[in-house]
PDB file of N, CA and C in Angstrom:
ATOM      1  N   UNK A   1      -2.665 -14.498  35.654  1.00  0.00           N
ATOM      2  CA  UNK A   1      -2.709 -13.299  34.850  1.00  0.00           C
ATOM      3  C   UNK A   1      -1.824 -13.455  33.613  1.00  0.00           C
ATOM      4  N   UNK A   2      -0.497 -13.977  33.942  1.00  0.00           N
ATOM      5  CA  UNK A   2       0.240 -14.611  32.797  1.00  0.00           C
ATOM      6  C   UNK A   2      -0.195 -15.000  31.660  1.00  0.00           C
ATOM      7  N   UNK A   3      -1.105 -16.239  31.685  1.00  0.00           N
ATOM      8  CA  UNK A   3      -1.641 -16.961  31.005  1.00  0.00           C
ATOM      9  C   UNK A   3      -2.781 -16.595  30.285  1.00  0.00           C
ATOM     10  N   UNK A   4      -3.496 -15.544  31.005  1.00  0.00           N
ATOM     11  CA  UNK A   4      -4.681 -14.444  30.524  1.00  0.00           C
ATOM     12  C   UNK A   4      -4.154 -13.706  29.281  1.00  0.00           C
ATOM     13  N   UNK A   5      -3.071 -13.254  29.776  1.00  0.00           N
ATOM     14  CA  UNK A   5      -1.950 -12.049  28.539  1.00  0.00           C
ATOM     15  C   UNK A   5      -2.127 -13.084  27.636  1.00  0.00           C
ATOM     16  N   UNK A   6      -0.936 -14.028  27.787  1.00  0.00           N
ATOM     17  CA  UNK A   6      -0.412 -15.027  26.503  1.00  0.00           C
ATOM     18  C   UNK A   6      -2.034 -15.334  25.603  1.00  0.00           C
ATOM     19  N   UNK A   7      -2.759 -15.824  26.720  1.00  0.00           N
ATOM     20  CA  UNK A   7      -4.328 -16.173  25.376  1.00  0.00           C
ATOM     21  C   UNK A   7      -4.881 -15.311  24.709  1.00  0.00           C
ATOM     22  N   UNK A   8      -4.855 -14.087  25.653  1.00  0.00           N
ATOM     23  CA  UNK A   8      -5.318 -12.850  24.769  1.00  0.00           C
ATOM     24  C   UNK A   8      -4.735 -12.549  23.425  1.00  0.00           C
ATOM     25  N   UNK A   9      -3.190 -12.857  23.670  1.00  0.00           N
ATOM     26  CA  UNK A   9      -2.595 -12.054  22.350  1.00  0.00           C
ATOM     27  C   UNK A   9      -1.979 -13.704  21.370  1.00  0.00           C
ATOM     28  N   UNK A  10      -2.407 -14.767  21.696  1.00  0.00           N
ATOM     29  CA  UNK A  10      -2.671 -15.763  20.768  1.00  0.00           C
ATOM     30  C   UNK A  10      -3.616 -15.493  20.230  1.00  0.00           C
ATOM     31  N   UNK A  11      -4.940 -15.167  20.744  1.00  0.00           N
ATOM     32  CA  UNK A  11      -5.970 -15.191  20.155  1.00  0.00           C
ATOM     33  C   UNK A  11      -6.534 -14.003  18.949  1.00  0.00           C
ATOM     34  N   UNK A  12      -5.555 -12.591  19.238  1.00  0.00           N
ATOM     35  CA  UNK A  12      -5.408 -11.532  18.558  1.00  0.00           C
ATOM     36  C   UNK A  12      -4.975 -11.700  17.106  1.00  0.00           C
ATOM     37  N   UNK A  13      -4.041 -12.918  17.267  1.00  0.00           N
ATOM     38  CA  UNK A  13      -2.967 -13.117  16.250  1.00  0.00           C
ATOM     39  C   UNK A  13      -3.881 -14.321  15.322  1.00  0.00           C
ATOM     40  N   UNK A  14      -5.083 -14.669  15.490  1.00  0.00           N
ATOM     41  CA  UNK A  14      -5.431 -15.920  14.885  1.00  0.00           C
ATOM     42  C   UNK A  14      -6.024 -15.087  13.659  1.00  0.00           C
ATOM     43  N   UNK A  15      -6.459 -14.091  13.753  1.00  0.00           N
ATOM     44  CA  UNK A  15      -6.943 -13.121  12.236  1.00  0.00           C
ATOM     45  C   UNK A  15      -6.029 -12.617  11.216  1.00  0.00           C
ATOM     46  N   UNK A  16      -4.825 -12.559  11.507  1.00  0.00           N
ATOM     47  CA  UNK A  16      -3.164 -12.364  10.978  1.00  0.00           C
ATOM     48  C   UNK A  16      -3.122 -13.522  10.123  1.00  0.00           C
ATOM     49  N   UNK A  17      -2.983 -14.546  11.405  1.00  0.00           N
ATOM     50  CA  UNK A  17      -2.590 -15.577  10.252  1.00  0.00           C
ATOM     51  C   UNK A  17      -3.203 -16.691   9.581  1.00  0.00           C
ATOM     52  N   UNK A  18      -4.622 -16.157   9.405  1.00  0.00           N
ATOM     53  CA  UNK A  18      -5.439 -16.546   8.671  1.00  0.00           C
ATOM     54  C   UNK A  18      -5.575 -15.759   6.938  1.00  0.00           C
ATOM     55  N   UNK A  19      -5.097 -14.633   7.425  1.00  0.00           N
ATOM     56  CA  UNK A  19      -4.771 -13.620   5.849  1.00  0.00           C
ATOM     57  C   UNK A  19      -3.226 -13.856   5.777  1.00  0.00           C
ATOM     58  N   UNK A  20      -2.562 -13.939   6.137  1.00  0.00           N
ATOM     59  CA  UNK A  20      -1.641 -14.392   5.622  1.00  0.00           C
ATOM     60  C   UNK A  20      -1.645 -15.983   4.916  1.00  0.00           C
ATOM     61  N   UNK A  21      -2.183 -16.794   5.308  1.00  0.00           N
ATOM     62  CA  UNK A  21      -2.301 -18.346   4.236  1.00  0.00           C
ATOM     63  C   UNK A  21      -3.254 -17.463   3.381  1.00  0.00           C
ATOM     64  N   UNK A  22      -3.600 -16.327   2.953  1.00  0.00           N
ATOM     65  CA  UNK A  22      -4.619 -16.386   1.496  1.00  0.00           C
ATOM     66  C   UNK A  22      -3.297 -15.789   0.393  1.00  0.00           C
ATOM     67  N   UNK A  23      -1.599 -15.117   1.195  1.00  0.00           N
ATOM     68  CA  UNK A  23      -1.253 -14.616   0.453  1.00  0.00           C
ATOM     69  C   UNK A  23      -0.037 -15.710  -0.512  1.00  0.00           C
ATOM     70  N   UNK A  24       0.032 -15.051  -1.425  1.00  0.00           N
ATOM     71  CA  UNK A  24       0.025 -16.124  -2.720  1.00  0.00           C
ATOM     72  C   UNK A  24       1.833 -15.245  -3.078  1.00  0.00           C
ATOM     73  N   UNK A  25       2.635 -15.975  -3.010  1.00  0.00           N
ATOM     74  CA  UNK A  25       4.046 -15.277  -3.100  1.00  0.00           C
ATOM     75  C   UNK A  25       4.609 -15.793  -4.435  1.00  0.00           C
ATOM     76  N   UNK A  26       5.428 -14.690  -4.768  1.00  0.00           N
ATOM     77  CA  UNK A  26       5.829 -14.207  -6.150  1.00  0.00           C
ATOM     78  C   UNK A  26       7.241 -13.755  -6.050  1.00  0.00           C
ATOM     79  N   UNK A  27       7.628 -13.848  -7.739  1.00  0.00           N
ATOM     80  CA  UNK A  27       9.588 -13.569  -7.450  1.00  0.00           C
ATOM     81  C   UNK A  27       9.555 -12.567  -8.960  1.00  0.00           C
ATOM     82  N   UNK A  28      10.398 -11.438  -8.680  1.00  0.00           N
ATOM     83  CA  UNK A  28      10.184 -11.569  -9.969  1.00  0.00           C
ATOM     84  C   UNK A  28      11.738  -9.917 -10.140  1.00  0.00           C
ATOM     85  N   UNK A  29      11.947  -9.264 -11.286  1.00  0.00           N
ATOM     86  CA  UNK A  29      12.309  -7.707 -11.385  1.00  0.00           C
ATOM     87  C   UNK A  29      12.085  -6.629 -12.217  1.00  0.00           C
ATOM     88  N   UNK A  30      11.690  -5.817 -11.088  1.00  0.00           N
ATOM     89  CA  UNK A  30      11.246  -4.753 -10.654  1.00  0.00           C
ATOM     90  C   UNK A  30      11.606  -3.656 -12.522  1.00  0.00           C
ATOM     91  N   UNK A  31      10.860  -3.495 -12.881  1.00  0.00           N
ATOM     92  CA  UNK A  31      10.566  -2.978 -13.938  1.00  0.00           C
ATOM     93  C   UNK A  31      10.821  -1.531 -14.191  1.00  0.00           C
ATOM     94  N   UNK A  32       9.603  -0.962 -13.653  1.00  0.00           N
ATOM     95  CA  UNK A  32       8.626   0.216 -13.550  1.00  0.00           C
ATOM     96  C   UNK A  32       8.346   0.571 -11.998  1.00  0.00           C
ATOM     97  N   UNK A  33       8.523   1.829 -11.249  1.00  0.00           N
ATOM     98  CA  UNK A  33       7.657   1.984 -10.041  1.00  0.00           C
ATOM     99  C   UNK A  33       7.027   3.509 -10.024  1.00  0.00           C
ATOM    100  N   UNK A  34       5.644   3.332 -10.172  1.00  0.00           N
ATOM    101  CA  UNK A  34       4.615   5.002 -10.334  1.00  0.00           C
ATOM    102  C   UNK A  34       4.349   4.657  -8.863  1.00  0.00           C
ATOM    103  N   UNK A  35       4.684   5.261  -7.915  1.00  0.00           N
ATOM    104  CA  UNK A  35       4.794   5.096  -6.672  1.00  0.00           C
ATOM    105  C   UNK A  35       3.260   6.824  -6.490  1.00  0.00           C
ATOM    106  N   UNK A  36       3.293   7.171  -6.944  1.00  0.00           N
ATOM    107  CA  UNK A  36       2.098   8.307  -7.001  1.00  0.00           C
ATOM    108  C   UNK A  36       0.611   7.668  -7.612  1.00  0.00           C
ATOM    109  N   UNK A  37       0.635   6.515  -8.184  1.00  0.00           N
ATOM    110  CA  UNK A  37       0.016   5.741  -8.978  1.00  0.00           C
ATOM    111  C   UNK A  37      -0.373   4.300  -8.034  1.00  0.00           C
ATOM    112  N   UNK A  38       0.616   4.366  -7.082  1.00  0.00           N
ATOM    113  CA  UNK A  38       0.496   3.154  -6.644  1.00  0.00           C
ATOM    114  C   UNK A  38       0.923   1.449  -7.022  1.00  0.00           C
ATOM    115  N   UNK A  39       1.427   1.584  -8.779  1.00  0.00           N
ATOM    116  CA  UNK A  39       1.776   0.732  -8.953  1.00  0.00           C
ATOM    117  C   UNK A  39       3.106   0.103  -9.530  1.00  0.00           C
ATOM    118  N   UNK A  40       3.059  -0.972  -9.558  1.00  0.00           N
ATOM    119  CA  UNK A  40       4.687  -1.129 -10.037  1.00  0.00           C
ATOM    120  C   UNK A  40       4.650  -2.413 -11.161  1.00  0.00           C
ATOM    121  N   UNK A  41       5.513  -2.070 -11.895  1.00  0.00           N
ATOM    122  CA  UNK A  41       6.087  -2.932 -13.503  1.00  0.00           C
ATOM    123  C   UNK A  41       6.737  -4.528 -12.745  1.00  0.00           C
ATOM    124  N   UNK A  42       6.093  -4.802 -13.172  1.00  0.00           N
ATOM    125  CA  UNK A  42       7.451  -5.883 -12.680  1.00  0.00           C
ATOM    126  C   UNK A  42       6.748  -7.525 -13.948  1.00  0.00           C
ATOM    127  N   UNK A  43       8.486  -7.745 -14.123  1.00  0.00           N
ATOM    128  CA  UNK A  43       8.953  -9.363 -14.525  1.00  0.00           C
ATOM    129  C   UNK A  43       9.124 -10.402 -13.878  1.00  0.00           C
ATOM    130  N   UNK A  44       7.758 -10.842 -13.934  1.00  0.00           N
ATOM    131  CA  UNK A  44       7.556 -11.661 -12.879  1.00  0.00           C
ATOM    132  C   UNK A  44       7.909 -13.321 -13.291  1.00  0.00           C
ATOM    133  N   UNK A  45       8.100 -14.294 -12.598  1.00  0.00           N
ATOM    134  CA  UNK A  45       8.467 -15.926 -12.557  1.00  0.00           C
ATOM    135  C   UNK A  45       7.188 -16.122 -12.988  1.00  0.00           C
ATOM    136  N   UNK A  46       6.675 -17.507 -13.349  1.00  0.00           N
ATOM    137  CA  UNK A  46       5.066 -18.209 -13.489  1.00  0.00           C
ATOM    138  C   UNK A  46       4.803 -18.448 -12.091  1.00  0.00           C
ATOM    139  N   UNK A  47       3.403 -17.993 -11.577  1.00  0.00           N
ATOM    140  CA  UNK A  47       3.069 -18.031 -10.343  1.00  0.00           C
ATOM    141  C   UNK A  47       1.568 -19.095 -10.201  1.00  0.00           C
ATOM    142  N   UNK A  48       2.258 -20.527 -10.213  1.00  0.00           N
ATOM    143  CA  UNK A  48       0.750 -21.411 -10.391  1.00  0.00           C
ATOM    144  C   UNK A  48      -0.038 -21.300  -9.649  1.00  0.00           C
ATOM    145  N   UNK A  49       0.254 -20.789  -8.365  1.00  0.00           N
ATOM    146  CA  UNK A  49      -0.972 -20.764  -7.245  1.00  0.00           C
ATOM    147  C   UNK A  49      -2.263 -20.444  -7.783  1.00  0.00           C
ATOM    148  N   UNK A  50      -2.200 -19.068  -9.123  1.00  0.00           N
ATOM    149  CA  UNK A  50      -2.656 -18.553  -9.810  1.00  0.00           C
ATOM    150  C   UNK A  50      -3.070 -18.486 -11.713  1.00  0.00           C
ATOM    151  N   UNK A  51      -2.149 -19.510 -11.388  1.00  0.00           N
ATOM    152  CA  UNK A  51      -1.593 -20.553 -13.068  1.00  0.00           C
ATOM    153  C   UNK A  51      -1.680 -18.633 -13.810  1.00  0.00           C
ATOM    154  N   UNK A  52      -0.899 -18.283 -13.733  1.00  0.00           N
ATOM    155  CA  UNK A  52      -0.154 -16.762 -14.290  1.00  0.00           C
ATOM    156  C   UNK A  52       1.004 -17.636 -14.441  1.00  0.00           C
ATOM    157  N   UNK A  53       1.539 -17.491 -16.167  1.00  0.00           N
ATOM    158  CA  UNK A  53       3.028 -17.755 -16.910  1.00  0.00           C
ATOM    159  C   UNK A  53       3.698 -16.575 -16.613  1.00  0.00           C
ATOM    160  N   UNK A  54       4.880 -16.797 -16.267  1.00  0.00           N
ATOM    161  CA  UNK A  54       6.166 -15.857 -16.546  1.00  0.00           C
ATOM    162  C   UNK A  54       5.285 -14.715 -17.319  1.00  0.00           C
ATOM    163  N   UNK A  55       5.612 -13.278 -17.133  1.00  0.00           N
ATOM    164  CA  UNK A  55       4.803 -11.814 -17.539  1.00  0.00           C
ATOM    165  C   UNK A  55       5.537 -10.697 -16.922  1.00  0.00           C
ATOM    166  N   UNK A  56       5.460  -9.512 -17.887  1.00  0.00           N
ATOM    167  CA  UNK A  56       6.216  -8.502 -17.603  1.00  0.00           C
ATOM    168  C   UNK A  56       4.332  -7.909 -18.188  1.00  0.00           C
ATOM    169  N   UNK A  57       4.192  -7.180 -16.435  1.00  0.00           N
ATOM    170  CA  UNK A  57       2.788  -6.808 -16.632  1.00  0.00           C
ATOM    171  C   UNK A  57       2.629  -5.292 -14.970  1.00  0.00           C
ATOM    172  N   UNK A  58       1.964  -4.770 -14.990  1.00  0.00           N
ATOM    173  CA  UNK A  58       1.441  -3.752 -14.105  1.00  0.00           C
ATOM    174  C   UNK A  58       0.919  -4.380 -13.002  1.00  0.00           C
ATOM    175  N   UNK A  59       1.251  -3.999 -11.770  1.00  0.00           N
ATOM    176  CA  UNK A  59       0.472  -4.704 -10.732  1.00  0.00           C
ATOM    177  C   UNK A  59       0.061  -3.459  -9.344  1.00  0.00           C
ATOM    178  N   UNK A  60      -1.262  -2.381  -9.393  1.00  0.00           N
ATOM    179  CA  UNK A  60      -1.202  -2.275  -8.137  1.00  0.00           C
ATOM    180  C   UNK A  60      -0.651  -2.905  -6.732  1.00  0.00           C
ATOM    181  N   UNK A  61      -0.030  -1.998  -5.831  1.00  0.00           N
ATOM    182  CA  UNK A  61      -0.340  -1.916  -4.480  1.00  0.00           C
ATOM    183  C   UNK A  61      -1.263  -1.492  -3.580  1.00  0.00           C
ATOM    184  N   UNK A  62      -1.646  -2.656  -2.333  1.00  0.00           N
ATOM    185  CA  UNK A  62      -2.486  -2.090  -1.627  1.00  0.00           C
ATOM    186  C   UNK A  62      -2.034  -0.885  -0.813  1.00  0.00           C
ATOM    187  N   UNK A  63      -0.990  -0.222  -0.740  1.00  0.00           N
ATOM    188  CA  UNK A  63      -0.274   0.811  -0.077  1.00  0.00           C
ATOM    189  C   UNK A  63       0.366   1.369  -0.868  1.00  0.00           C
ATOM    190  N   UNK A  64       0.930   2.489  -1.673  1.00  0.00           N
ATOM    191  CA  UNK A  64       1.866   2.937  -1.985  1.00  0.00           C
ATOM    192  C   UNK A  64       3.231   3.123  -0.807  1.00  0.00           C
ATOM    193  N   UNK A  65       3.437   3.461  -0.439  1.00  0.00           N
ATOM    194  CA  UNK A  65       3.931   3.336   0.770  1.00  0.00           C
ATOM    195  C   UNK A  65       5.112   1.596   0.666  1.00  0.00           C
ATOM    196  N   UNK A  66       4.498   0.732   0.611  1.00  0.00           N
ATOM    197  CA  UNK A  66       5.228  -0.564   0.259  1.00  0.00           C
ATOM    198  C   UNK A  66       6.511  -0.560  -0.722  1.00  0.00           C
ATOM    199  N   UNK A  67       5.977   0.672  -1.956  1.00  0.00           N
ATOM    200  CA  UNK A  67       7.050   0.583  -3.029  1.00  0.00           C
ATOM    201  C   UNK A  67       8.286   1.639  -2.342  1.00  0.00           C
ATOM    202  N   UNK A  68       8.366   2.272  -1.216  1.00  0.00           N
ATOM    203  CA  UNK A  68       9.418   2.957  -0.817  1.00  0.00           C
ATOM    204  C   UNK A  68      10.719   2.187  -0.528  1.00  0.00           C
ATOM    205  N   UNK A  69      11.774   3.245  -1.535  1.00  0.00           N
ATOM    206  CA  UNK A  69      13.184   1.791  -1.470  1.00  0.00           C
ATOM    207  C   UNK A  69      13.146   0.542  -2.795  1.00  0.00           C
ATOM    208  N   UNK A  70      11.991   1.016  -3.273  1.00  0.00           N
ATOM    209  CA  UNK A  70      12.145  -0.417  -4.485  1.00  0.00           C
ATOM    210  C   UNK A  70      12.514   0.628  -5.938  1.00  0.00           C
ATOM    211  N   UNK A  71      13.415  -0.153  -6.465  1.00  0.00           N
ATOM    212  CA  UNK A  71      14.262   0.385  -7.796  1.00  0.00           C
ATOM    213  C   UNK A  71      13.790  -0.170  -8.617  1.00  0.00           C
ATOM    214  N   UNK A  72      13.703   0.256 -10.270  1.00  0.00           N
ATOM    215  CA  UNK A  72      14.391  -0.690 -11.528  1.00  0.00           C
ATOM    216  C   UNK A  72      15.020  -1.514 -11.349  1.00  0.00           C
ATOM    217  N   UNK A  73      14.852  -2.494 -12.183  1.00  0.00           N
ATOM    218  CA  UNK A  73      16.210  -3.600 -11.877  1.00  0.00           C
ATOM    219  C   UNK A  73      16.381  -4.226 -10.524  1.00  0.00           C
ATOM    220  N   UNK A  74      15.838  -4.196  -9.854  1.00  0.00           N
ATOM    221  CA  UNK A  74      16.036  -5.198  -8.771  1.00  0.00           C
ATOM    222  C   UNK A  74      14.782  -5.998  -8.375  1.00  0.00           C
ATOM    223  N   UNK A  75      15.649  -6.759  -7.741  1.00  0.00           N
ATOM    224  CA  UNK A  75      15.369  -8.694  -7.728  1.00  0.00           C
ATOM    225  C   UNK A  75      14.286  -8.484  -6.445  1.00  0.00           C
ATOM    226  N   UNK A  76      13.163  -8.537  -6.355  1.00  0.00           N
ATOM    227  CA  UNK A  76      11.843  -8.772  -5.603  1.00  0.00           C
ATOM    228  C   UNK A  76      11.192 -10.233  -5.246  1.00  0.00           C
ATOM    229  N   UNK A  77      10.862 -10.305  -4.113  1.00  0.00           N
ATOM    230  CA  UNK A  77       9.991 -11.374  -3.716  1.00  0.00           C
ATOM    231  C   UNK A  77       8.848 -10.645  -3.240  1.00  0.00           C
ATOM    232  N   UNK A  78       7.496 -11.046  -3.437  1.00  0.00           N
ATOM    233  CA  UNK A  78       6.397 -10.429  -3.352  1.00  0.00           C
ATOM    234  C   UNK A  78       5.422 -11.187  -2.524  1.00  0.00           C
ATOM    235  N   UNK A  79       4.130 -10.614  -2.301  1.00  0.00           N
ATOM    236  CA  UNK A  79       2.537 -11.550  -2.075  1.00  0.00           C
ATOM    237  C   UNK A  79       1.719 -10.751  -2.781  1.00  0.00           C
ATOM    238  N   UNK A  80       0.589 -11.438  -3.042  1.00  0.00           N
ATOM    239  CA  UNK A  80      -0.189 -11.290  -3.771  1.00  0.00           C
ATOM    240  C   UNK A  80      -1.626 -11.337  -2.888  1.00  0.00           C
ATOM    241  N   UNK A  81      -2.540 -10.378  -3.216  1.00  0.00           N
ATOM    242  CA  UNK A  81      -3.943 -11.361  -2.505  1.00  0.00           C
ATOM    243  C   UNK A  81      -5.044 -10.277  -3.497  1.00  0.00           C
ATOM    244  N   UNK A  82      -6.016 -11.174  -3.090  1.00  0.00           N
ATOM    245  CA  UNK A  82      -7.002 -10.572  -3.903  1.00  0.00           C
ATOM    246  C   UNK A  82      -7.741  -9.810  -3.408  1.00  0.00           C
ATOM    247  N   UNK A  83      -7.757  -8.464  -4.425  1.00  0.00           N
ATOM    248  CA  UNK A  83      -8.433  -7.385  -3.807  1.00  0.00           C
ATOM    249  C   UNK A  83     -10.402  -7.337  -3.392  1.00  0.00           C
ATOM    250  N   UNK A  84     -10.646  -6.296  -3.200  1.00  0.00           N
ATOM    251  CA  UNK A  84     -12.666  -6.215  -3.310  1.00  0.00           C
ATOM    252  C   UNK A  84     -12.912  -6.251  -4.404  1.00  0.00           C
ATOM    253  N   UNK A  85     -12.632  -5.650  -5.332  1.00  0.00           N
ATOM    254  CA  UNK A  85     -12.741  -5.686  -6.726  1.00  0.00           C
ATOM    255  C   UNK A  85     -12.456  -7.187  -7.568  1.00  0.00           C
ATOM    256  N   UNK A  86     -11.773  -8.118  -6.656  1.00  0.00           N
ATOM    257  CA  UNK A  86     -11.338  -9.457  -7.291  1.00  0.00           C
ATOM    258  C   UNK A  86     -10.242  -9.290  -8.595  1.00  0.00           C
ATOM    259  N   UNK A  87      -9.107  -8.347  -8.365  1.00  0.00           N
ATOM    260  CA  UNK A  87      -7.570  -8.015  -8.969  1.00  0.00           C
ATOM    261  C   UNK A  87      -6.915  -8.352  -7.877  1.00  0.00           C
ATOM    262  N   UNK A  88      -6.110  -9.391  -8.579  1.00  0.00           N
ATOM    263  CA  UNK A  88      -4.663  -9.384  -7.204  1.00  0.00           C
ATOM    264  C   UNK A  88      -3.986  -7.831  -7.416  1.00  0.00           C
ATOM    265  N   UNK A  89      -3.618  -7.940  -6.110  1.00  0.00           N
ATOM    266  CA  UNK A  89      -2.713  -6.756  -5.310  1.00  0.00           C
ATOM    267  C   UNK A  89      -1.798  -6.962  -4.888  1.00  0.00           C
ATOM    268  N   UNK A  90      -0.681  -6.311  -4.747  1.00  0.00           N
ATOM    269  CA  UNK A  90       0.806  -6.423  -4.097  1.00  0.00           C
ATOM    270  C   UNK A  90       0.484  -6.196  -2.593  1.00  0.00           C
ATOM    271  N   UNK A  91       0.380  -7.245  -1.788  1.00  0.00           N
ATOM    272  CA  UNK A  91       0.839  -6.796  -0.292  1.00  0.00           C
ATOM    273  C   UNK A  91       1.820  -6.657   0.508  1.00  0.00           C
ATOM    274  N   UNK A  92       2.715  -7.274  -0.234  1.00  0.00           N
ATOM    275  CA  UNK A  92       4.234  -7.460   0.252  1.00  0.00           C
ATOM    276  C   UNK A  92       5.360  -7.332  -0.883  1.00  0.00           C
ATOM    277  N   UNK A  93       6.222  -6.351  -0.729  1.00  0.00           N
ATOM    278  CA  UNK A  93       7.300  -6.406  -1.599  1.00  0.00           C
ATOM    279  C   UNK A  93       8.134  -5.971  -1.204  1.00  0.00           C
ATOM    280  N   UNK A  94       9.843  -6.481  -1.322  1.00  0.00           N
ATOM    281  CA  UNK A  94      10.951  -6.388  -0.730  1.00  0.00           C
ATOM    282  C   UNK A  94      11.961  -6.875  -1.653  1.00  0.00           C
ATOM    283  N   UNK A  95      13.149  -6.682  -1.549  1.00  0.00           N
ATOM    284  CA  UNK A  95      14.102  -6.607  -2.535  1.00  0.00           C
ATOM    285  C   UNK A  95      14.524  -8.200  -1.380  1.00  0.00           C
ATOM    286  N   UNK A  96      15.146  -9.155  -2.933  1.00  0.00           N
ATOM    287  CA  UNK A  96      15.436 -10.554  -2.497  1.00  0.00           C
ATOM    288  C   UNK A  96      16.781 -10.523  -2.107  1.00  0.00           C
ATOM    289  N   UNK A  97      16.817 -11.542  -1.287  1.00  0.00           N
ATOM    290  CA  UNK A  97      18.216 -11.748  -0.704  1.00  0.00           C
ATOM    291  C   UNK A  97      19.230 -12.382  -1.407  1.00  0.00           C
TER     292      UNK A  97
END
């Protein structure tokens, strides 16, 4: 039964981290946040995954919700993935360590 559990919830987890290798990570600070808007300002590093140069540009979130706790001026590490529409989206953002 052990071993039933453990495969079950290996096997749960193989759709996780298959979207996670599509997400494309980013560094950058935090600009602008229209958190009612969903999106946030940010000065971002050059991100080649995407060959995007260094840019201080607008970037939806797939959640608003994500930008809760994120300021002006502070130092972010991000992901990126591409939306239905084919626009990258913020899926991950957190203030850097």
């Amino acid at each position: 039964m052990k071993k039933l559990i453990i495969s079950a919830l290996l096997a749960a987890a193989i759709p996780f981290a298959a979207l996670a290798a599509d997400d494309i990570p980013g560094k950058g600070v935090v600009k602008k946040v229209d958190a009612a808007a969903g999106v946030v300002k940010l000065a971002h590093e050059p991100i080649p995954a995407i060959k995007w140069p260094a840019m201080t540009m607008d970037i939806k979130v797939q959640d608003a919700r994500l930008l809760t706790g994120i300021k002006p001026e502070q130092k972010v590490n991000f992901s990126l993935v591409k939306g239905a529409d084919g626009q990258y989206v913020i899926s991950r953002i957190e203030a850097a360590k």
